[in-house]
C-alpha atoms as a PDB file:
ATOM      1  CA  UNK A   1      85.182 167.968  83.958  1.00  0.00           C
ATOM      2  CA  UNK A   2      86.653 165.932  81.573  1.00  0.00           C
ATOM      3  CA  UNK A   3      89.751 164.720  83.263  1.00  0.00           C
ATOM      4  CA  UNK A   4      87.531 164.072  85.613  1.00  0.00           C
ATOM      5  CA  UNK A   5      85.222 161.671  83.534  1.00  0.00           C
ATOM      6  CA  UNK A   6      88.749 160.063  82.060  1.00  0.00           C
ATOM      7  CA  UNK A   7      89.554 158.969  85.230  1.00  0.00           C
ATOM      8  CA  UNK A   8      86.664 157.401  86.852  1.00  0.00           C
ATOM      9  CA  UNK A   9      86.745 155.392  83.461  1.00  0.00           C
ATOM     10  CA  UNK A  10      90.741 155.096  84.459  1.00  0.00           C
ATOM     11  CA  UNK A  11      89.233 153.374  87.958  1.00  0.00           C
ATOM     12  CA  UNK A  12      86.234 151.752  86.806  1.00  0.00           C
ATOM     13  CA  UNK A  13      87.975 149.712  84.081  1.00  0.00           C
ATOM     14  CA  UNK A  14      90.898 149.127  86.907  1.00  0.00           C
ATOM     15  CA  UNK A  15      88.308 147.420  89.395  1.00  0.00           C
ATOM     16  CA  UNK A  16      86.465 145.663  86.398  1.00  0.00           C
ATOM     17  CA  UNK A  17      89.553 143.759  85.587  1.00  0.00           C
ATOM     18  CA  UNK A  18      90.158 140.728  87.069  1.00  0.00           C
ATOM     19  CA  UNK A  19      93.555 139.649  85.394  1.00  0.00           C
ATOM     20  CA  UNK A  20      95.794 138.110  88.324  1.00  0.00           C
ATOM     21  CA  UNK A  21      93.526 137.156  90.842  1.00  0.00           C
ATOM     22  CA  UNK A  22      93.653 133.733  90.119  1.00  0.00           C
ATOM     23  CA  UNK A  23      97.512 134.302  91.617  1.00  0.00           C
ATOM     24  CA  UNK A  24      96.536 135.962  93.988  1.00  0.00           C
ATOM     25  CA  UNK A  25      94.025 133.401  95.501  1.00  0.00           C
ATOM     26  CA  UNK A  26      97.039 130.740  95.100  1.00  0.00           C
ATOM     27  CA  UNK A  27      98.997 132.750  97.389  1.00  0.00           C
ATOM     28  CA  UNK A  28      96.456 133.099  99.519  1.00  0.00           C
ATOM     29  CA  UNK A  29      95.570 129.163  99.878  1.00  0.00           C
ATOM     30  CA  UNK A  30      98.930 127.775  98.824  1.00  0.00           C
ATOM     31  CA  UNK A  31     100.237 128.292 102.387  1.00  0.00           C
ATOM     32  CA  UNK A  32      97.145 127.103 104.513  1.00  0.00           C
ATOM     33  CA  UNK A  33      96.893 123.745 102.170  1.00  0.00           C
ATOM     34  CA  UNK A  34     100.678 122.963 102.865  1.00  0.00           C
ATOM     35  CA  UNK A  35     100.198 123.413 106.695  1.00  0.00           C
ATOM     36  CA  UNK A  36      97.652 121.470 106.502  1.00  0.00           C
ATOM     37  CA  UNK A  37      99.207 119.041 104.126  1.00  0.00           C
ATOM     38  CA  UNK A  38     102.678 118.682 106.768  1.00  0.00           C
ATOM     39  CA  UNK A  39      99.814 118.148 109.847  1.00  0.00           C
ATOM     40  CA  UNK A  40      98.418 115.487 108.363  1.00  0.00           C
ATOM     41  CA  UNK A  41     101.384 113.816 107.305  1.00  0.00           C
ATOM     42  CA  UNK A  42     103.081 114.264 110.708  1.00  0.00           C
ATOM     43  CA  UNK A  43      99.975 113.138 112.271  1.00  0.00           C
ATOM     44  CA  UNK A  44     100.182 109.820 110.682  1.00  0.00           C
ATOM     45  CA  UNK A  45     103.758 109.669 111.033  1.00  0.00           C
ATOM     46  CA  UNK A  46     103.234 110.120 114.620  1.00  0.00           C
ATOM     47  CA  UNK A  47     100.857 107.345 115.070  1.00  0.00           C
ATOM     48  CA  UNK A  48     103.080 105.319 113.079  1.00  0.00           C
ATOM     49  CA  UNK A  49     105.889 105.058 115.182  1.00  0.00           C
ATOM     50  CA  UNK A  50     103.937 104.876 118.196  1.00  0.00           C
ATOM     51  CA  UNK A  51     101.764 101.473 117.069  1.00  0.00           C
ATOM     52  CA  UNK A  52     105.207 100.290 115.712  1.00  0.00           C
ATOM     53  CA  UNK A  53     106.782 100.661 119.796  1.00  0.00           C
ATOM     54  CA  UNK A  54     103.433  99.172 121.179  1.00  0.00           C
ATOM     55  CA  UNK A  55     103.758  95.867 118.513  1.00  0.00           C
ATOM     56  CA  UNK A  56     107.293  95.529 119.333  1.00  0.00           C
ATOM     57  CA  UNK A  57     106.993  95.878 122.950  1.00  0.00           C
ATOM     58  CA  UNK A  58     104.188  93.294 122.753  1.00  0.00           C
ATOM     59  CA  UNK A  59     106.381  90.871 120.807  1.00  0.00           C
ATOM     60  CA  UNK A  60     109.304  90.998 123.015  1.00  0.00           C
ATOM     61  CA  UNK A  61     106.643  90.602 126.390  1.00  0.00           C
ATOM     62  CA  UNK A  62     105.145  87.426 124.102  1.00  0.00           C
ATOM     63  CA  UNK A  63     108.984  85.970 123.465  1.00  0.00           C
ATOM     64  CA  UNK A  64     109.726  86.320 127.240  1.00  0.00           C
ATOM     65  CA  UNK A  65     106.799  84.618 128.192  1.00  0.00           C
ATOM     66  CA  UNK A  66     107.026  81.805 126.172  1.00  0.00           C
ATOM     67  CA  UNK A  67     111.051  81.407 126.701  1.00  0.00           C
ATOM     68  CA  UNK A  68     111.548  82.572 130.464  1.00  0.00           C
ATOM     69  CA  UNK A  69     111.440  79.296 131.566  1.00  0.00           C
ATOM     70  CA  UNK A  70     113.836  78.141 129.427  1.00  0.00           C
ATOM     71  CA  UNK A  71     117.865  77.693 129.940  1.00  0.00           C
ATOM     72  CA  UNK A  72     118.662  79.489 126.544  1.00  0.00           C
ATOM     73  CA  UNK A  73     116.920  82.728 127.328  1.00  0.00           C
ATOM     74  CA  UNK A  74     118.376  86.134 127.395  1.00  0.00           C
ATOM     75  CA  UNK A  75     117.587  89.649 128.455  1.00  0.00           C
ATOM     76  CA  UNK A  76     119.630  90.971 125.244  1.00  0.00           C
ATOM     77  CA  UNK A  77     117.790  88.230 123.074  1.00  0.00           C
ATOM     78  CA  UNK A  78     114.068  89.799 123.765  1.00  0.00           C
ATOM     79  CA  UNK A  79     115.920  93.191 123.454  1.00  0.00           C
ATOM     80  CA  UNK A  80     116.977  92.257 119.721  1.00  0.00           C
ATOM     81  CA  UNK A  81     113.540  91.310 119.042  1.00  0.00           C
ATOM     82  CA  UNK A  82     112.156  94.715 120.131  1.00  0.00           C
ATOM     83  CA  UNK A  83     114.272  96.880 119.020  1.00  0.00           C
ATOM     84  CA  UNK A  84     115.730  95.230 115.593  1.00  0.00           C
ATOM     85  CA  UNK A  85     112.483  92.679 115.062  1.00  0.00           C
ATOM     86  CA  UNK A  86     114.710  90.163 114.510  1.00  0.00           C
ATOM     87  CA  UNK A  87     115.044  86.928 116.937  1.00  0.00           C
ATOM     88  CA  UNK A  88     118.281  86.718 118.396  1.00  0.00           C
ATOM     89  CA  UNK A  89     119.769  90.250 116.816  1.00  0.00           C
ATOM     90  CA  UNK A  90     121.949  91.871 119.252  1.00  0.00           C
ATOM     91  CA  UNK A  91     122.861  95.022 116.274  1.00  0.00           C
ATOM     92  CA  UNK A  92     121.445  96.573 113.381  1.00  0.00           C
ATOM     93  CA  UNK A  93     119.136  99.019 111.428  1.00  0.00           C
ATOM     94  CA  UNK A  94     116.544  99.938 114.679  1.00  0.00           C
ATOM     95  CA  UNK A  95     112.662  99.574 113.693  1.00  0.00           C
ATOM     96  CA  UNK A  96     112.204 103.346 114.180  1.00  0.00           C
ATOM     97  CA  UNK A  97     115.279 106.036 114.139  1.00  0.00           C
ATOM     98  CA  UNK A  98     116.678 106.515 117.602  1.00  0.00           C
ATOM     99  CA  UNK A  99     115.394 103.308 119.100  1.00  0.00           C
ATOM    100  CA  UNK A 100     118.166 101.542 121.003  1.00  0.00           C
ATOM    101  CA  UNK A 101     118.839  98.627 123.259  1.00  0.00           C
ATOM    102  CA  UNK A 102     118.808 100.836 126.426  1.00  0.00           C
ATOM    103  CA  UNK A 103     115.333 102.020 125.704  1.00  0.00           C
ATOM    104  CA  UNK A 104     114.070  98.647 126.482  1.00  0.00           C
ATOM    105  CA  UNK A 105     113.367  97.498 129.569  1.00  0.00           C
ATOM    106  CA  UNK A 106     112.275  93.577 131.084  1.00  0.00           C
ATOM    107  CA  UNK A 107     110.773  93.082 134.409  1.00  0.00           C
ATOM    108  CA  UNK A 108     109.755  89.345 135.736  1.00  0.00           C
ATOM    109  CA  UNK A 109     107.098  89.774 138.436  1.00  0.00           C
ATOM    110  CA  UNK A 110     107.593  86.093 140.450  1.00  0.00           C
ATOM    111  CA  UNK A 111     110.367  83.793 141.070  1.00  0.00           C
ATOM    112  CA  UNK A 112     112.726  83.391 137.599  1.00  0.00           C
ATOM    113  CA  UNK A 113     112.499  80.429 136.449  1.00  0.00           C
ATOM    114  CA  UNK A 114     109.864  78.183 137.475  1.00  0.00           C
ATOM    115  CA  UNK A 115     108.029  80.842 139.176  1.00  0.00           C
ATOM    116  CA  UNK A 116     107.302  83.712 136.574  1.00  0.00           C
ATOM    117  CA  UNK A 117     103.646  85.310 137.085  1.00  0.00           C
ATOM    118  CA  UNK A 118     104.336  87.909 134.528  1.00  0.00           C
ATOM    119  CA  UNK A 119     106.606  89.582 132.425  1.00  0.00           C
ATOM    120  CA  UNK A 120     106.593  93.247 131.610  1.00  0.00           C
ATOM    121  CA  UNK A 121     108.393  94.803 128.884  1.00  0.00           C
ATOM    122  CA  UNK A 122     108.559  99.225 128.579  1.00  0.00           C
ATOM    123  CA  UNK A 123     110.143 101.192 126.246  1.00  0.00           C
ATOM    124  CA  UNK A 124     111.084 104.176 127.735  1.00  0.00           C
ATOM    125  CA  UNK A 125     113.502 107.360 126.585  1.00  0.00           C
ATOM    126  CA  UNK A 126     112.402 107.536 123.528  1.00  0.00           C
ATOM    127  CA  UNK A 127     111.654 110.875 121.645  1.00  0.00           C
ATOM    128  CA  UNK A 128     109.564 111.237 118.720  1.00  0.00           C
ATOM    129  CA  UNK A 129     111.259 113.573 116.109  1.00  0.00           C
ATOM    130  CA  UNK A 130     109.301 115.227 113.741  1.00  0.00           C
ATOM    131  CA  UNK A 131     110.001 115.904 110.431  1.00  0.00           C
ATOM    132  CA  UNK A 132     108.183 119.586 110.417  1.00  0.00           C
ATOM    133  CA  UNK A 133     109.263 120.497 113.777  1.00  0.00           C
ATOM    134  CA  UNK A 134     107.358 124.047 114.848  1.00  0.00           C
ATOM    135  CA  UNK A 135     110.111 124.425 117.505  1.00  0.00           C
ATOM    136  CA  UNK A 136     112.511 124.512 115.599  1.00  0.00           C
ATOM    137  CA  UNK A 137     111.214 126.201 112.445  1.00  0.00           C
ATOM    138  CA  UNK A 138     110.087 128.965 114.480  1.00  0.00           C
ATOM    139  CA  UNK A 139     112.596 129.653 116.931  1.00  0.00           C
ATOM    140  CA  UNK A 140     109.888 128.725 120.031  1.00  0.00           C
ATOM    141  CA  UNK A 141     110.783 125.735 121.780  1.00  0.00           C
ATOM    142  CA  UNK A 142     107.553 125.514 123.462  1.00  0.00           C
ATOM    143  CA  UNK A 143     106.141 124.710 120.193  1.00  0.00           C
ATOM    144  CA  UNK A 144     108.563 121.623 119.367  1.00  0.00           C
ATOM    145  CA  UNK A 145     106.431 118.218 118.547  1.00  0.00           C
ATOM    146  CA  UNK A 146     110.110 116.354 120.146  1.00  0.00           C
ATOM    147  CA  UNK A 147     107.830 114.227 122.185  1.00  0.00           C
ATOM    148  CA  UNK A 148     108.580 111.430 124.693  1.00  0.00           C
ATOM    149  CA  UNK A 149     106.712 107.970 123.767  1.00  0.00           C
ATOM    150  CA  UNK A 150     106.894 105.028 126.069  1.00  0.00           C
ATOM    151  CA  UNK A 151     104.895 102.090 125.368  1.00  0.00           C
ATOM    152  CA  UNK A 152     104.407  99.138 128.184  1.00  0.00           C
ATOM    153  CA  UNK A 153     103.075  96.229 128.449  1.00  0.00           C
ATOM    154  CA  UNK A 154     102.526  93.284 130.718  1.00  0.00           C
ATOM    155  CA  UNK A 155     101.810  89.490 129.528  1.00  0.00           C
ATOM    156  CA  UNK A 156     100.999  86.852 132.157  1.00  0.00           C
ATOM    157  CA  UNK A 157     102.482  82.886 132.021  1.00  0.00           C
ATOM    158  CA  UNK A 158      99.560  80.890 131.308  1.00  0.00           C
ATOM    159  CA  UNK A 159     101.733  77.803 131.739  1.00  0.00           C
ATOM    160  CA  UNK A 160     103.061  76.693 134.798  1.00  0.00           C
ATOM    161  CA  UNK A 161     103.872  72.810 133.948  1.00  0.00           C
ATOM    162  CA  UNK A 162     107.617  71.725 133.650  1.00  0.00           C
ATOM    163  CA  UNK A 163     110.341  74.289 132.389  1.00  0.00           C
ATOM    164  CA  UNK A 164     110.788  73.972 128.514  1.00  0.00           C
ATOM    165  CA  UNK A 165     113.805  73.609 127.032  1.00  0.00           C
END
């Protein structure tokens, strides 16, 4: 009877004491707040790059629209400017990793050069590369977040007077 008194005070002061589960919480949490840490990150990361293709594609589209008409314009200029940012850069550090000249594309919709309606300018081709990439971590490449982004868009002339230049 007495061992057996011994050793319910044997489990009793066991399951009383709480030493360690402070560590044991933190490895409990630890992972879920770092998943959740790397979404958010790669979230904004994500939304990053793509507002970064939509400004440049919408600077290049204004550059062609204002300088179509003109005698000096180039295809490879308004390239430069979406792809490096930089007016009249043919190479370079890209704006985002990846991007190159061949991503960029620049339709006139009319009559080049007096008779321009509307320019359109796309990126397409380009894959968004994640820097916590669930593909690849995990060995599932249904899971990857390598993601195509295009961005488009379409500016109209709103001057038709003589050709500048």
């Amino acid at each position: 009877m007495r061992k057996q008194v011994k050793k319910l005070k044997w489990v009793r002061r066991l399951l009383g004491d709480e030493k360690g589960t402070q560590i044991l919480e933190l490895a409990i949490a630890l992972p879920v707040m770092l998943v959740l840490l790397a979404s958010v990150a790669e979230f904004g990361r994500f939304f990053y790059q793509y507002t970064t293709l939509t400004n440049a594609v919408r600077a290049g589209a204004r550059h062609a629209c204002k300088w179509q008409r003109s005698s000096s314009w180039t295809i490879p200029e308004t390239r430069g400017i979406v792809v490096y940012g930089d007016y009249g850069a043919s190479s370079g550090t890209p704006i985002l990793p990846g991007l190159s000249p061949t991503n960029v594309s620049i339709v006139s919709n009319g009559n080049p050069p007096n008779d321009v309606d509307s320019v359109t300018v796309s990126i397409t081709g380009y894959t968004y590369q994640p820097l916590f990439d669930l593909g690849a971590l995990t060995g599932i490449p249904s899971l990857s977040l390598s993601i195509p982004m295009n961005a488009t868009v379409t500016m109209h002339q709103l001057y038709n007077g003589p050709t500048a230049g």
